[in-house]
Protein backbone atom coordinates (compact mmCIF):
# COMPACT_ATOMS: atom_id res chain seq x y z
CA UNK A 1 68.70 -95.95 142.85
CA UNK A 2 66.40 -95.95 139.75
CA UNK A 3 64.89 -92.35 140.96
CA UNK A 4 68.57 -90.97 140.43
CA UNK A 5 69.08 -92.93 137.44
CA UNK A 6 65.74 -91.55 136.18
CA UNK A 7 66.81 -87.75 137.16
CA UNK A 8 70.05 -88.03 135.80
CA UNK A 9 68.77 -89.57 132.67
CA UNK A 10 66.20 -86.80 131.92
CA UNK A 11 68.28 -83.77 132.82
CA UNK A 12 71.24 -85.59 130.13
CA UNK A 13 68.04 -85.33 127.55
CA UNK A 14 67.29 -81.67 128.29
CA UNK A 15 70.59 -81.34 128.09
CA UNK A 16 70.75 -83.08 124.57
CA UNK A 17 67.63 -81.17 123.52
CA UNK A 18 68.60 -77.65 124.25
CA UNK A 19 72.30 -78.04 122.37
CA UNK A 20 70.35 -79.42 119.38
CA UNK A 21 68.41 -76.66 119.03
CA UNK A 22 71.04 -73.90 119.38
CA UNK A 23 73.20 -75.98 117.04
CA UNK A 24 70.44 -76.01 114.83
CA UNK A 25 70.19 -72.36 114.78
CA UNK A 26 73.68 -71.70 113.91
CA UNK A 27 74.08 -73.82 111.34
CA UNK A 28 70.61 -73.13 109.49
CA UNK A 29 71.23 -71.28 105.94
CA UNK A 30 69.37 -67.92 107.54
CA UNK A 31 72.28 -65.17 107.28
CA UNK A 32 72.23 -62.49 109.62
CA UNK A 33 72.51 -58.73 107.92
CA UNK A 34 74.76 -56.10 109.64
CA UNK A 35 71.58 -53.97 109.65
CA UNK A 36 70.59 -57.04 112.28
CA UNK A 37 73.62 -56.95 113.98
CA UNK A 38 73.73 -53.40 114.77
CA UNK A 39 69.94 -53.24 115.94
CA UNK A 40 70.00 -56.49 118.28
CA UNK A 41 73.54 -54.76 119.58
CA UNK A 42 71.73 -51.52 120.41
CA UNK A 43 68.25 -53.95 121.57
CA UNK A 44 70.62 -55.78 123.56
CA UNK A 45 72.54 -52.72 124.86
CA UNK A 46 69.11 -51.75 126.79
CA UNK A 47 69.04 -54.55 128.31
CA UNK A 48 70.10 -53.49 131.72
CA UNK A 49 70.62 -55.28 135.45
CA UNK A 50 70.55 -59.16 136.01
CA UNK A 51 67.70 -59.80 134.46
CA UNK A 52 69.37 -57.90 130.97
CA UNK A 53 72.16 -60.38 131.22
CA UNK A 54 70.12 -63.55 131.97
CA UNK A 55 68.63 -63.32 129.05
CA UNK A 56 71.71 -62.16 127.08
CA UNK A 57 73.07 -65.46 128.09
CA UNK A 58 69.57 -67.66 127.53
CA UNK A 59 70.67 -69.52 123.63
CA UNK A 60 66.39 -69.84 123.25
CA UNK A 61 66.48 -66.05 123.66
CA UNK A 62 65.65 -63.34 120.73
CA UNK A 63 69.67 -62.37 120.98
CA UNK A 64 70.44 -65.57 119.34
CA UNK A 65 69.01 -65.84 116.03
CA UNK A 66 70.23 -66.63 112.40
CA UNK A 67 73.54 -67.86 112.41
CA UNK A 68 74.95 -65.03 115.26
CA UNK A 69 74.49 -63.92 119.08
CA UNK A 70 74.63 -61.28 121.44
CA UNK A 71 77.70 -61.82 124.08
CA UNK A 72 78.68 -59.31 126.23
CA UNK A 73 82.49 -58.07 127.88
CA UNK A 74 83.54 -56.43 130.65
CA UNK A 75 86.77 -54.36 129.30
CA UNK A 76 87.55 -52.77 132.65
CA UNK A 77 87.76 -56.42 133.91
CA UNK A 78 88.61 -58.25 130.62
CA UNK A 79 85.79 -60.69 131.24
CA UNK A 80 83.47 -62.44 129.27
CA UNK A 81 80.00 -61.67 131.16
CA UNK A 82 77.91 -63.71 128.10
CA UNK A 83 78.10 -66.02 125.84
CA UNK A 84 75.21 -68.38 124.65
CA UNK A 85 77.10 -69.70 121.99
CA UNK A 86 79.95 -70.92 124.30
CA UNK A 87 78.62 -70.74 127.65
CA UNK A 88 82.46 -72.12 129.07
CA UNK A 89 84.30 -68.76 127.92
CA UNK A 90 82.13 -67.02 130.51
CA UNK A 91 84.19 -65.64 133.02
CA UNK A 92 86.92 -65.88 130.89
CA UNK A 93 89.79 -63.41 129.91
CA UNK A 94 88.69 -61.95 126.80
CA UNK A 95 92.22 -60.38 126.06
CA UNK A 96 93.14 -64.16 125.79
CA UNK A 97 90.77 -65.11 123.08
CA UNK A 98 92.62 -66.21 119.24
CA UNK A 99 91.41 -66.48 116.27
CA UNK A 100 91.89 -69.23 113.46
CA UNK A 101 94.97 -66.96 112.63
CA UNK A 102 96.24 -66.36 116.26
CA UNK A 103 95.27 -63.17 116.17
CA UNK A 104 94.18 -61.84 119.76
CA UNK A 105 91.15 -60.56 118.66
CA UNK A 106 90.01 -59.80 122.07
CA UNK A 107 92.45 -57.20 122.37
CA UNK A 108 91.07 -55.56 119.39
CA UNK A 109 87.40 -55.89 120.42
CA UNK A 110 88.37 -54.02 124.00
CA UNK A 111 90.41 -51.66 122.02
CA UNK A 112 87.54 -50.24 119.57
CA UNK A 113 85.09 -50.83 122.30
CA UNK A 114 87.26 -48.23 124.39
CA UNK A 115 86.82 -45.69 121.36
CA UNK A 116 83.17 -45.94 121.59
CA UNK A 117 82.51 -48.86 119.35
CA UNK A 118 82.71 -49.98 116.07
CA UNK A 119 83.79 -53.28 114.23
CA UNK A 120 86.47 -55.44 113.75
CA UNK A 121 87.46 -58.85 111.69
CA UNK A 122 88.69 -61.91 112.46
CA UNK A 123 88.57 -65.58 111.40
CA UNK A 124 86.08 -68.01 113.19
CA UNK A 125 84.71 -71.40 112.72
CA UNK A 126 81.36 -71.39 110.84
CA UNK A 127 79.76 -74.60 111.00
CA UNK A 128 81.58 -76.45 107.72
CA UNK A 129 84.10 -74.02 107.28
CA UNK A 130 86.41 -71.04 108.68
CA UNK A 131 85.12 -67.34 107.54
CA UNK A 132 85.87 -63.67 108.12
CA UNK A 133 83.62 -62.55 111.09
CA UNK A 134 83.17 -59.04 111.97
CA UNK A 135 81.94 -57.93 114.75
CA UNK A 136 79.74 -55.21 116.00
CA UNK A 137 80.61 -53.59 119.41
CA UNK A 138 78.68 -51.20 121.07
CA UNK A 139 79.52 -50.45 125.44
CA UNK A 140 76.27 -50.06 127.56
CA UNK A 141 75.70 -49.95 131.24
CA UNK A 142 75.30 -53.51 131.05
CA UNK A 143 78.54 -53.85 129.67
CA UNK A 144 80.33 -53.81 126.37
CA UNK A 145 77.79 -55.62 123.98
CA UNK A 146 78.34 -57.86 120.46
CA UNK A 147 77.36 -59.58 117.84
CA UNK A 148 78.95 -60.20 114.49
CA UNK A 149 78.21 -61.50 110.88
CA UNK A 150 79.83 -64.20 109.03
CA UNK A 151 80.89 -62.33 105.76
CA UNK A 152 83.78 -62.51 103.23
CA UNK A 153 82.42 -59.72 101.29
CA UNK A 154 82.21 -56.71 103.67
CA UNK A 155 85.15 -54.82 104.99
CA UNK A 156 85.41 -52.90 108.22
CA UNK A 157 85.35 -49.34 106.66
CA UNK A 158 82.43 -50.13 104.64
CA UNK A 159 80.65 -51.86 108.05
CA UNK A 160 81.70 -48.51 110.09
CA UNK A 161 80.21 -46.23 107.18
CA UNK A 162 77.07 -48.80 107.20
CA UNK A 163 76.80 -47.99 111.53
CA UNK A 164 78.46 -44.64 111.32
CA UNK A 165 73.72 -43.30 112.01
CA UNK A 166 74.09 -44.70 115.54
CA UNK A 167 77.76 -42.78 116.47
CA UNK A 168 80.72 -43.74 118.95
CA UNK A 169 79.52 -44.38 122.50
CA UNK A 170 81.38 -42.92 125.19
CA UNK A 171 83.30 -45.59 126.96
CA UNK A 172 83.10 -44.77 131.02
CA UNK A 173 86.69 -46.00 132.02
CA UNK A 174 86.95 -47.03 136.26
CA UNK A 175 83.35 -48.41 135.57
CA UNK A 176 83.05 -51.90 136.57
CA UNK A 177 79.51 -53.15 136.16
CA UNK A 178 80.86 -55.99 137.90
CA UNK A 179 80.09 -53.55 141.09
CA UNK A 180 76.85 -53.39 140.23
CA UNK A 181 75.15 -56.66 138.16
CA UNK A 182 77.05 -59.14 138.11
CA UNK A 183 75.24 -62.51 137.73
CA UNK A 184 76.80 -65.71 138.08
């Protein structure tokens, strides 16, 4: 009895440990740039297979960093494939995602993401207050892949002018990488 006690004990600690950390990350004062956004998108976009979204969805990982993360959407499917930041949306219907607003933002995201990328804006919870967040979208063989920027500032026109270097990427519709990596 004091073995499982013991076990259940330590992995509550790791537990404790590996939330503080990622909390700690997201609420530091470090502010990720779009310039960041767009090139961990792309980084991340490379990132191909089971072992791509295994680390996509590790929160120690280099795609979660500042006060933003990588999480990645299957649009055919409507799924959320990763999400280090809330690791209980995964599998989840993205298309059923609101904002602080109401606004289904999720449609958005698979909308643009179906016109070859681009960004969009919604409101979301920053640690000690609720912001404008854009986010970058970008679809990949691994799957339709994001990241976003806390930002009151910015606009979407002058964020698509900003990515307009890297181009649209051509959505491949009755693709399901679900057929192919999925990881659970």
């Amino acid at each position: 009895m004091a073995m499982k006690t013991k076990s259940i004990l330590l992995i509550l600690v790791c537990i404790f440990c590996i939330s503080k950390t990622f909390s700690q990350n997201m609420s530091n004062n470090e502010i990720a740039s779009p310039q960041e956004v767009i090139e961990k998108v792309h980084k991340a976009a490379e990132s191909t297979g089971k072992e791509g979204l295994e680390i996509l969805r590790d929160r120690t990982s280099e795609f979660t960093w500042k006060d933003t993360y990588i999480f990645v959407i299957d649009v055919e499917e409507s799924l959320v494939l990763s999400n280090p930041a809330f690791p209980e949306r995964q599998d989840g219907n993205i298309r059923e995602h609101l904002d602080w607003n109401n606004k289904h933002y999720g449609i958005e995201l698979c909308e643009i993401a179906q016109q070859g990328g681009g960004w969009i804006e919604f409101i979301c919870p920053k640690p000690g207050t609720t912001v404008k967040y854009h986010t970058f979208i970008r679809f990949s063989a691994t799957g339709t892949v994001c990241a976003g920027i806390y930002n009151e500032t910015m606009t979407v026109e002058k964020l698509n002018k900003l990515s307009g270097s890297y181009g649209k990427f051509r959505f491949q519709p009755n693709f399901s990488i679900l057929d192919l990596q999925r990881v659970k």
